[in-house]
C-alpha atoms as a PDB file:
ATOM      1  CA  UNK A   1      93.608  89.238-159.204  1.00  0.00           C
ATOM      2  CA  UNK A   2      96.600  91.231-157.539  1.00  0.00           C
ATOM      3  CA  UNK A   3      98.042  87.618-156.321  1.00  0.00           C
ATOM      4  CA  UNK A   4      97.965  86.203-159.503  1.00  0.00           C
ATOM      5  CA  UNK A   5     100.774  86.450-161.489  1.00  0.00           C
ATOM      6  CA  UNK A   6      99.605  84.665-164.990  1.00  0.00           C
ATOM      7  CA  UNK A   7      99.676  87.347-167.807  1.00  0.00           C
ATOM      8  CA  UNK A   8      95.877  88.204-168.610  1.00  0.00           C
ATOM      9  CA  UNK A   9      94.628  88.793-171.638  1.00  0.00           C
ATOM     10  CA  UNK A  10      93.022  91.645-173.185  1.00  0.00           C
ATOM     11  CA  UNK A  11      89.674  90.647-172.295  1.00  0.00           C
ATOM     12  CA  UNK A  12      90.355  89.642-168.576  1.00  0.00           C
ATOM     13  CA  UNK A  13      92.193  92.829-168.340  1.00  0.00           C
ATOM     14  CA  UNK A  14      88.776  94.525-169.626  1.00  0.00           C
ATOM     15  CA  UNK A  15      86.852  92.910-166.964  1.00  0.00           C
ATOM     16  CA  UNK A  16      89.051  93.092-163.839  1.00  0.00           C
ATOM     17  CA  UNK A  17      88.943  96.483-164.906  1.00  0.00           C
ATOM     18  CA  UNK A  18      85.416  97.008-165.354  1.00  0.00           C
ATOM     19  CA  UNK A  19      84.644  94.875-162.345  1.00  0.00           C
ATOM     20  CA  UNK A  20      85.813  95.883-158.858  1.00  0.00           C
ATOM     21  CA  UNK A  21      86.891  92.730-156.541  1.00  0.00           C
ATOM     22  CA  UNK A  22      84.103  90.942-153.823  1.00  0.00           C
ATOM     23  CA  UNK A  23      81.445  92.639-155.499  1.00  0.00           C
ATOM     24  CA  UNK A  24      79.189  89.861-155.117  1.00  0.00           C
ATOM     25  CA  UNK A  25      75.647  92.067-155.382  1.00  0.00           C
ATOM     26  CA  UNK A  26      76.088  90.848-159.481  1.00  0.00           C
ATOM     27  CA  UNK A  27      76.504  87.384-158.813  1.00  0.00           C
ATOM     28  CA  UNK A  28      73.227  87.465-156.086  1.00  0.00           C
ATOM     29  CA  UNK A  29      71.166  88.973-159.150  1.00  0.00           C
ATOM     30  CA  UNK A  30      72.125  86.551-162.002  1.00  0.00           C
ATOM     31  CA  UNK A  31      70.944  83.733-159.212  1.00  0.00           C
ATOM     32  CA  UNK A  32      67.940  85.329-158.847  1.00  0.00           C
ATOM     33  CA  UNK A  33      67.122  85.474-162.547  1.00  0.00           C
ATOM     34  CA  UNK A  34      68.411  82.410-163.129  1.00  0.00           C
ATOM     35  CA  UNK A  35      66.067  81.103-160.217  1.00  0.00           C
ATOM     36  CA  UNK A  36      62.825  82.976-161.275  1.00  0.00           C
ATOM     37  CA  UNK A  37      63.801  81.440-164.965  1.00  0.00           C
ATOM     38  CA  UNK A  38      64.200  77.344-163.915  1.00  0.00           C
ATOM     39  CA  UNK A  39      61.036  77.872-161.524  1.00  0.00           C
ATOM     40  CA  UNK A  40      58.599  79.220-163.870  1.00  0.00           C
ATOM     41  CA  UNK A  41      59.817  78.021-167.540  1.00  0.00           C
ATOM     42  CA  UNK A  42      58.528  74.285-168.802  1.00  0.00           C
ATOM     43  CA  UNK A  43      60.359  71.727-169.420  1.00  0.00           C
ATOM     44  CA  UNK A  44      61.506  72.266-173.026  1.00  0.00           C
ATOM     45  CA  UNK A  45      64.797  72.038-174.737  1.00  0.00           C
ATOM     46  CA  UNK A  46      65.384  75.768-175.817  1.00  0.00           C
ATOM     47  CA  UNK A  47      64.788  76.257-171.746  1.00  0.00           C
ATOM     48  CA  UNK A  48      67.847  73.946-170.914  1.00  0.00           C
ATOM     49  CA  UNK A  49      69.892  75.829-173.240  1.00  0.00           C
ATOM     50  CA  UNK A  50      68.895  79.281-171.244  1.00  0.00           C
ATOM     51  CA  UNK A  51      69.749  77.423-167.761  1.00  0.00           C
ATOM     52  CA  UNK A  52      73.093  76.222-168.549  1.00  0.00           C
ATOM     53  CA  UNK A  53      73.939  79.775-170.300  1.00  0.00           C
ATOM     54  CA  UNK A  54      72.858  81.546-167.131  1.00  0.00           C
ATOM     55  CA  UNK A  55      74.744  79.289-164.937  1.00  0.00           C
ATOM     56  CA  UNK A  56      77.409  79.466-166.960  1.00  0.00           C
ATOM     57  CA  UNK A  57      77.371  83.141-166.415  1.00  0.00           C
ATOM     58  CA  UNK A  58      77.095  83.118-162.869  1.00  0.00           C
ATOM     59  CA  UNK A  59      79.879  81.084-162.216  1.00  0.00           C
ATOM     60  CA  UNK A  60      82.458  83.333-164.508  1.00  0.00           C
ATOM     61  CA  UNK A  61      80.572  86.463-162.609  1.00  0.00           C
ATOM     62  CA  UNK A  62      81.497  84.291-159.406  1.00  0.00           C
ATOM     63  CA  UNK A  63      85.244  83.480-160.053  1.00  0.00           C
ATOM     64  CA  UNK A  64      85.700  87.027-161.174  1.00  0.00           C
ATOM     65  CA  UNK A  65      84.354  88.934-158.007  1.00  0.00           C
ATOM     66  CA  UNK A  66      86.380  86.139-156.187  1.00  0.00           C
ATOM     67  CA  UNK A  67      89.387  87.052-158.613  1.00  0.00           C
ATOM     68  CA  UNK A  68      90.374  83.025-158.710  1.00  0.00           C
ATOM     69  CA  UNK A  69      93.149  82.255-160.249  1.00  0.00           C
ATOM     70  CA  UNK A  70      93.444  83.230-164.066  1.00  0.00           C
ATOM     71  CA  UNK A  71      94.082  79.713-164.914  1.00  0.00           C
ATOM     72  CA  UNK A  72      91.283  78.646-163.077  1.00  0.00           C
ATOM     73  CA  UNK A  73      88.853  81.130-164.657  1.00  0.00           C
ATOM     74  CA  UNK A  74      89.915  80.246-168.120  1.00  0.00           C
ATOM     75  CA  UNK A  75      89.294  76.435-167.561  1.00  0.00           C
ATOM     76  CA  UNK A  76      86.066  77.487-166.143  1.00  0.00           C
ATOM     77  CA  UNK A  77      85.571  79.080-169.617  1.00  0.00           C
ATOM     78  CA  UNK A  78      86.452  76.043-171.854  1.00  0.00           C
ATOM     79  CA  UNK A  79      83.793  74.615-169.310  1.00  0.00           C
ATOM     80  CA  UNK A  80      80.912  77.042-170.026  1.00  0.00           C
ATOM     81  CA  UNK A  81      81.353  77.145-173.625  1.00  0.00           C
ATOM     82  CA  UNK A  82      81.426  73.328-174.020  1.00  0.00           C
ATOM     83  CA  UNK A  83      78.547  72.394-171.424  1.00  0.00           C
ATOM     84  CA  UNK A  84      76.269  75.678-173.529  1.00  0.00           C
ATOM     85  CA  UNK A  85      77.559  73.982-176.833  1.00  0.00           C
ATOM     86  CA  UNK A  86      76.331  70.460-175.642  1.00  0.00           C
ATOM     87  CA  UNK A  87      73.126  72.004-174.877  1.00  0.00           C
ATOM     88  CA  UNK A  88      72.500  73.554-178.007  1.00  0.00           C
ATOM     89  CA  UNK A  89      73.707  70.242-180.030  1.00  0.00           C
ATOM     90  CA  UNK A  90      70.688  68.344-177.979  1.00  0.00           C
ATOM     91  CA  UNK A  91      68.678  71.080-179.042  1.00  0.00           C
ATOM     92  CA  UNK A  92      69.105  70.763-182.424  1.00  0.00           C
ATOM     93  CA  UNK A  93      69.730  66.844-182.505  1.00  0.00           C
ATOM     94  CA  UNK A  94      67.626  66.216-179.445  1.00  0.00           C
ATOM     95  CA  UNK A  95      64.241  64.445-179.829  1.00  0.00           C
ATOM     96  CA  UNK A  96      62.884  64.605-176.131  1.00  0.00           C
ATOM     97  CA  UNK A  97      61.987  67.426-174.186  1.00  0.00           C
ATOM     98  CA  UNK A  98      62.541  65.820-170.528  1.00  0.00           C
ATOM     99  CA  UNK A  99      66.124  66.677-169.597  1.00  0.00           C
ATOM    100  CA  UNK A 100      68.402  63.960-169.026  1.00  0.00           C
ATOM    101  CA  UNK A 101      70.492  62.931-166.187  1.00  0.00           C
ATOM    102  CA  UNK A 102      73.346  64.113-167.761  1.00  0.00           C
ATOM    103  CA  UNK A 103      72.148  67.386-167.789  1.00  0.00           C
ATOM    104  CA  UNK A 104      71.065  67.371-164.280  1.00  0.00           C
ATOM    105  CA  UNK A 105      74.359  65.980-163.245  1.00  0.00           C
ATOM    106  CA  UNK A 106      76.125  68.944-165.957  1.00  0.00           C
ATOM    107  CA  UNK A 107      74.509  71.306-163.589  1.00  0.00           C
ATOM    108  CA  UNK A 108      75.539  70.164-160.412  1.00  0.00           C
ATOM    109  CA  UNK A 109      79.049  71.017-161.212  1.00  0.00           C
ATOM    110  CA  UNK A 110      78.522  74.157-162.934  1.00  0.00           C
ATOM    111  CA  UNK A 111      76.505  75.450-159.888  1.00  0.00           C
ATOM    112  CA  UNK A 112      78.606  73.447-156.884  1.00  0.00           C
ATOM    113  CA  UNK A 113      81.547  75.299-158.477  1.00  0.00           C
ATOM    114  CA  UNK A 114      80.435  78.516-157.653  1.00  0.00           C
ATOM    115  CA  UNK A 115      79.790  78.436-154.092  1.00  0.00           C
ATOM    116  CA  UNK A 116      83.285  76.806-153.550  1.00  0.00           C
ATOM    117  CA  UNK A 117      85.020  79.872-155.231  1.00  0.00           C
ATOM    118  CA  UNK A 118      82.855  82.340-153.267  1.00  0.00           C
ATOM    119  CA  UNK A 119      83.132  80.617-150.381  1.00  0.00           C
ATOM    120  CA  UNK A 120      87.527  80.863-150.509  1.00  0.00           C
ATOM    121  CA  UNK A 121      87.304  84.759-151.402  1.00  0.00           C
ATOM    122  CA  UNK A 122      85.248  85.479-148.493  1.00  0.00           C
ATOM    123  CA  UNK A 123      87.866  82.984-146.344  1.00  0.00           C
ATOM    124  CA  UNK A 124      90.919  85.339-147.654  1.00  0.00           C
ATOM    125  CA  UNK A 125      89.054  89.089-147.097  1.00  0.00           C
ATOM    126  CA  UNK A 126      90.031  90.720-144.291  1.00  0.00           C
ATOM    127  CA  UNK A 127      86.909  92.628-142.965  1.00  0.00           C
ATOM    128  CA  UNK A 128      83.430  92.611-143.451  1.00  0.00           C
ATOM    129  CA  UNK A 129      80.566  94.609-145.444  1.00  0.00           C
ATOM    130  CA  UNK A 130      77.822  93.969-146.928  1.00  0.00           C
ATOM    131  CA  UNK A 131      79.659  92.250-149.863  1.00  0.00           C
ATOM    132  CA  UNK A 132      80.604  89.856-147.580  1.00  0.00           C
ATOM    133  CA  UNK A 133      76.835  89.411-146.720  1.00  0.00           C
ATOM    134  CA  UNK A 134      76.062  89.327-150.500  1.00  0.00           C
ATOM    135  CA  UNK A 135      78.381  86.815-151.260  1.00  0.00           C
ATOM    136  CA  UNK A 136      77.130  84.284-147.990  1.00  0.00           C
ATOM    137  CA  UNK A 137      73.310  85.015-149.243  1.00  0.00           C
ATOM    138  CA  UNK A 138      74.971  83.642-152.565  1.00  0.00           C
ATOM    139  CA  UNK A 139      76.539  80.484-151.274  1.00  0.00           C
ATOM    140  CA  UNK A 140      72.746  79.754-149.451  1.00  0.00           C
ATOM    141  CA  UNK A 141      70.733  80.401-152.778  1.00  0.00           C
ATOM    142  CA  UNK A 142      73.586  77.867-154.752  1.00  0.00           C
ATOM    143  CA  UNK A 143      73.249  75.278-152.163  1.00  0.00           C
ATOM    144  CA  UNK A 144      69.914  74.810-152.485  1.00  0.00           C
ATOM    145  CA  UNK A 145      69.997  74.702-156.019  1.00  0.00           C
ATOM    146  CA  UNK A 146      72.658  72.088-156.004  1.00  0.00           C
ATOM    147  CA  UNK A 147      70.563  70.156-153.880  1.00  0.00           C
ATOM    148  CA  UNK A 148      67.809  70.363-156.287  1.00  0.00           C
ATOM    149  CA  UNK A 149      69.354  69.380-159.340  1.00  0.00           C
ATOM    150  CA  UNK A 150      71.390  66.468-157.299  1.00  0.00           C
ATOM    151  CA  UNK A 151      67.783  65.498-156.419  1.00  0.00           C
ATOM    152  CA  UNK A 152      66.386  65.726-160.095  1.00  0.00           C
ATOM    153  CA  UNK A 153      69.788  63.721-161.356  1.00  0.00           C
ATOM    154  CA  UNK A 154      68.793  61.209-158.591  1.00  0.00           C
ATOM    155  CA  UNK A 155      65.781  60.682-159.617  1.00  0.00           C
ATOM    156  CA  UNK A 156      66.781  59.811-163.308  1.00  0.00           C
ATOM    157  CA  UNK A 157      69.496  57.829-162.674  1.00  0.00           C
ATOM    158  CA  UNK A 158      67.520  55.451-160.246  1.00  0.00           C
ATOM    159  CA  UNK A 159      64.804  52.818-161.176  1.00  0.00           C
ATOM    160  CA  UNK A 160      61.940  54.239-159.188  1.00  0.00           C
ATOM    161  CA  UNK A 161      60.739  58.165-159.386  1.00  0.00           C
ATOM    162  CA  UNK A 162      62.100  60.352-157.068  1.00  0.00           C
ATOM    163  CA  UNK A 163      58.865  62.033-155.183  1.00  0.00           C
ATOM    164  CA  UNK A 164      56.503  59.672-153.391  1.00  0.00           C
ATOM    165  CA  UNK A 165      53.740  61.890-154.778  1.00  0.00           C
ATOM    166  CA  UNK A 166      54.490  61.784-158.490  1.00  0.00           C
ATOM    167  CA  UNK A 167      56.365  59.863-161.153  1.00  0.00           C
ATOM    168  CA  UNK A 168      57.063  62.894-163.492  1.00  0.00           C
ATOM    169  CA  UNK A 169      58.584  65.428-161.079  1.00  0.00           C
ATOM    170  CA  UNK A 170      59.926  68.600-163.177  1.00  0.00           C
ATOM    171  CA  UNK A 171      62.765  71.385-162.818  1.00  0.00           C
ATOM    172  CA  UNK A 172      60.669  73.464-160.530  1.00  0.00           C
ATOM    173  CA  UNK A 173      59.636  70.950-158.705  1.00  0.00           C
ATOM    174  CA  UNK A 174      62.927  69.843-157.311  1.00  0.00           C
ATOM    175  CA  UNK A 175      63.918  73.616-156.759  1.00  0.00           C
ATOM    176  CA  UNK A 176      60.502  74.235-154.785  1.00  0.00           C
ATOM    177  CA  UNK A 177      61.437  70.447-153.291  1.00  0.00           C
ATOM    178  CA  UNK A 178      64.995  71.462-152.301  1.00  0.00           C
ATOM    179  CA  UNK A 179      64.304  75.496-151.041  1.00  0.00           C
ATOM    180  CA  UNK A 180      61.248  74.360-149.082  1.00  0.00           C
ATOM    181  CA  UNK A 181      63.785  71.560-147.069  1.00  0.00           C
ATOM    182  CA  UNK A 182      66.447  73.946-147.018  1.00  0.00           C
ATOM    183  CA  UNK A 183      64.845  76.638-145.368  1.00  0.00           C
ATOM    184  CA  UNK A 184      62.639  73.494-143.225  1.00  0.00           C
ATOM    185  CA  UNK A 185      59.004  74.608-144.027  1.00  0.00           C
ATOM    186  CA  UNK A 186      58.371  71.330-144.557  1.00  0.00           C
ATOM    187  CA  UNK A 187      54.778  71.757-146.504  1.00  0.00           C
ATOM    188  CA  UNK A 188      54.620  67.748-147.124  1.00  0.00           C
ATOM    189  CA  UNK A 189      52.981  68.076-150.858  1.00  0.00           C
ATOM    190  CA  UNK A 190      56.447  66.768-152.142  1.00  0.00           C
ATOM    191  CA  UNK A 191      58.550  64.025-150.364  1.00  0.00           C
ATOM    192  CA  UNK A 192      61.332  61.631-151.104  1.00  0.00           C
ATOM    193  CA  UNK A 193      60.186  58.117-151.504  1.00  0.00           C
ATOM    194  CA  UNK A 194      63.856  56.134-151.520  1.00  0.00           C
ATOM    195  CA  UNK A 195      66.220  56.018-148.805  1.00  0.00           C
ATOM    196  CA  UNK A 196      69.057  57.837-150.167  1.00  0.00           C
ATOM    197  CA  UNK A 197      66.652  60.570-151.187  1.00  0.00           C
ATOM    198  CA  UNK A 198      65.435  60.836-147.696  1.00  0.00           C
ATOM    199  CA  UNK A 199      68.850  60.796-146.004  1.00  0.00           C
ATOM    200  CA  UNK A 200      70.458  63.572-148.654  1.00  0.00           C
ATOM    201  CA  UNK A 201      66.586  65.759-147.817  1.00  0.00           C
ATOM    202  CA  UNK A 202      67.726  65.984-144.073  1.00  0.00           C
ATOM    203  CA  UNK A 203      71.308  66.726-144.435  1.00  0.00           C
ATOM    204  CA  UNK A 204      70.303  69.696-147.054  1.00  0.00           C
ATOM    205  CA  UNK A 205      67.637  70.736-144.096  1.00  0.00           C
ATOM    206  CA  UNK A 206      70.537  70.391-141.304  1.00  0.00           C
ATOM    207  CA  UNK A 207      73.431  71.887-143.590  1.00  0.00           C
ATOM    208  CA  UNK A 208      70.659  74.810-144.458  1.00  0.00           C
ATOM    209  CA  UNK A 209      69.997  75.763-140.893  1.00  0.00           C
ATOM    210  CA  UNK A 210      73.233  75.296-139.603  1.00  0.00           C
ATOM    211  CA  UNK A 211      74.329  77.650-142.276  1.00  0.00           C
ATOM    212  CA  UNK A 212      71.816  79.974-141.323  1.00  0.00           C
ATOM    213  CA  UNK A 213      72.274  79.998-137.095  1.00  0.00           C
ATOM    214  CA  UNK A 214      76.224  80.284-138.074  1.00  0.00           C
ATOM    215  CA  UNK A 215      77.671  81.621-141.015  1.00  0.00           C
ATOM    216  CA  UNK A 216      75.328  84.515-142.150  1.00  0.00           C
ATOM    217  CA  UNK A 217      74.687  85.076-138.320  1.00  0.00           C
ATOM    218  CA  UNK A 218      78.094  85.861-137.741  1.00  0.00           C
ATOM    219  CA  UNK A 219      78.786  87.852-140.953  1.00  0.00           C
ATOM    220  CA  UNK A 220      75.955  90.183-139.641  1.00  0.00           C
ATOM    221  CA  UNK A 221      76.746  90.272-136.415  1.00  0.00           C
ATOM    222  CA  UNK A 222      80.472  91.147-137.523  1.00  0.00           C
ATOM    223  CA  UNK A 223      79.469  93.721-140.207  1.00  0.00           C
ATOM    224  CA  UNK A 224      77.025  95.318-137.309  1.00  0.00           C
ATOM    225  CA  UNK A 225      80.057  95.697-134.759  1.00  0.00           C
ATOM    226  CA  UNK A 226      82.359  96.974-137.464  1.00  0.00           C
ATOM    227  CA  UNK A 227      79.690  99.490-138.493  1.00  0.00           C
ATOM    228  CA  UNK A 228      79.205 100.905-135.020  1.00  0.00           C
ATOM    229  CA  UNK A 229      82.781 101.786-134.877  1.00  0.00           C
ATOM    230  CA  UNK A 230      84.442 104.869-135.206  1.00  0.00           C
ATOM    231  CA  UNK A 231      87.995 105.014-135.915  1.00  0.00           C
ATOM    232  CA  UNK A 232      88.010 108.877-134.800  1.00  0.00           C
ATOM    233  CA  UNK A 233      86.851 108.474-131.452  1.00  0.00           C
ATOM    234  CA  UNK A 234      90.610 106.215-129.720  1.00  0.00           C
ATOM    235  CA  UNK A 235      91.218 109.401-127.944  1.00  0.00           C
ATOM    236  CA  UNK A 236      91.278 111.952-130.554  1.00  0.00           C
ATOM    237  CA  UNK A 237      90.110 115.401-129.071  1.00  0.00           C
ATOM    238  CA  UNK A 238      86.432 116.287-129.736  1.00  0.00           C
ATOM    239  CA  UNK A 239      85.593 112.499-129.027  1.00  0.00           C
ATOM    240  CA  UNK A 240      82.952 111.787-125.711  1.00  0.00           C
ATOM    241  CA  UNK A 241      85.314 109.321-125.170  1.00  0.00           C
ATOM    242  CA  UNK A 242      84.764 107.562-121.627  1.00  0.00           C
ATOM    243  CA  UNK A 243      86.124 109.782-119.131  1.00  0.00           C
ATOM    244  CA  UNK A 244      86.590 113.218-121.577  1.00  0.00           C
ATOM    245  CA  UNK A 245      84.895 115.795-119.586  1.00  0.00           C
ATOM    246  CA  UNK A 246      82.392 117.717-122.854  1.00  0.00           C
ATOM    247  CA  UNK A 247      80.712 121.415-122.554  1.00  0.00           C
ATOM    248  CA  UNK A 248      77.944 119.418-121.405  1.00  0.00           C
ATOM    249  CA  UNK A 249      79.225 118.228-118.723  1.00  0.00           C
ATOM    250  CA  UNK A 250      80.644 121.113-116.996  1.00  0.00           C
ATOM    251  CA  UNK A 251      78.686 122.537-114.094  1.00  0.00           C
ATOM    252  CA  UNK A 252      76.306 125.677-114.021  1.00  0.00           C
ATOM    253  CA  UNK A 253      77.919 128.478-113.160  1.00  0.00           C
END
């Protein structure tokens, strides 16, 4: 956080120490954990607890390889520790397993946070590596995943179900739901039933591939060029620079 001119504190000092800035390869494996975890854990309270505490984690992970504003990170931390807190209160208090649209809609924010604060680090860097790349894989894998919990608070909120298939659709079925439609594979065992649902499926499917053709292409693309240059070679002697006669070149004698 070399912009940022709020006085840190012993432990943000630690960690902007300990943790080098747009090093987004962290952030990309507490998604994938964190994905693997929602997709293949039921639907039980201690499991909610686990999601929010790993989302949690990402985002602070997220704002600090982003180094946001101090300010900003430390609200995000009053954030974390109340939603995980609120979480572990309906654990304990909680008589129903099924997860409630206010944790669905708890965990759009938390995640739809994180892309937004990758998203304006990657705006203010310079050049581009394969950070870069890391962090736009990272925005992709948190957009789907706020689609699919805007899908699964959708489906709560509303009178009818959700799915046209089933009335009882769970946490890994909206994140199959939403990274299937994201990434338009378009399998057909799951589909929205209302209109809403329908309408927010194709903009994920349009904002996915749009993302996809433009963003990451680009990044790659940019990386690739970057890679291929050589600073060494604008006409420094030794260089085959266009032009430079080599040994090679000369004729037999």
């Amino acid at each position: 956080m070399s912009l940022d001119r709020t006085r840190p504190t012993a432990i943000e000092r630690y960690l902007e120490g300990r943790f080098p800035e747009y090093r987004f390869g962290v952030v990309m494996i507490l998604l994938f954990i964190t994905y693997v975890f929602m997709a293949s854990s039921p639907p039980d309270t201690w499991v909610r607890v686990i999601t929010v505490a790993l989302q949690g984690l990402t985002l602070l992970a997220a704002l600090l390889a982003s180094r946001a504003h101090r300010r900003i990170f430390r609200v995000a931390t009053v954030v974390v520790a109340a939603a995980l807190l609120a979480s572990l209160v309906s654990l304990i208090a909680g008589s129903s397993h099924e997860p409630t649209g206010f944790f669905f809609a708890l965990n759009v924010l938390l995640v739809g946070a994180t892309p937004i604060a990758i998203g304006r680090a990657l705006w203010r860097q310079d050049g581009v590596d394969i950070h870069t790349v890391f962090g736009a894989i990272c925005i992709y894998v948190l957009l789907g995943m706020t689609f699919a919990f805007f899908y699964a608070a959708l489906g709560t909120f509303q009178s009818q179900p959700f799915f046209a298939q089933t009335d009882h659709g769970t946490l890994p079925d909206f994140l199959y739901f939403a990274f299937v439609t994201q990434t338009t594979v378009g399998f057909g065992d799951l589909t929205a039933r209302g209109d809403l649902g329908r309408a927010v499926t194709g903009l994920q499917a349009l904002v996915g591939q749009l993302y996809l053709v433009t963003v990451v292409a680009v990044l790659v693309s940019r990386m690739t060029v970057t890679r291929r240059r050589d600073p060494a070679s604008d006409g420094s002697p030794g260089d085959d620079a266009p032009g430079t006669a080599t040994a090679a070149d000369a004729p037999p004698v």
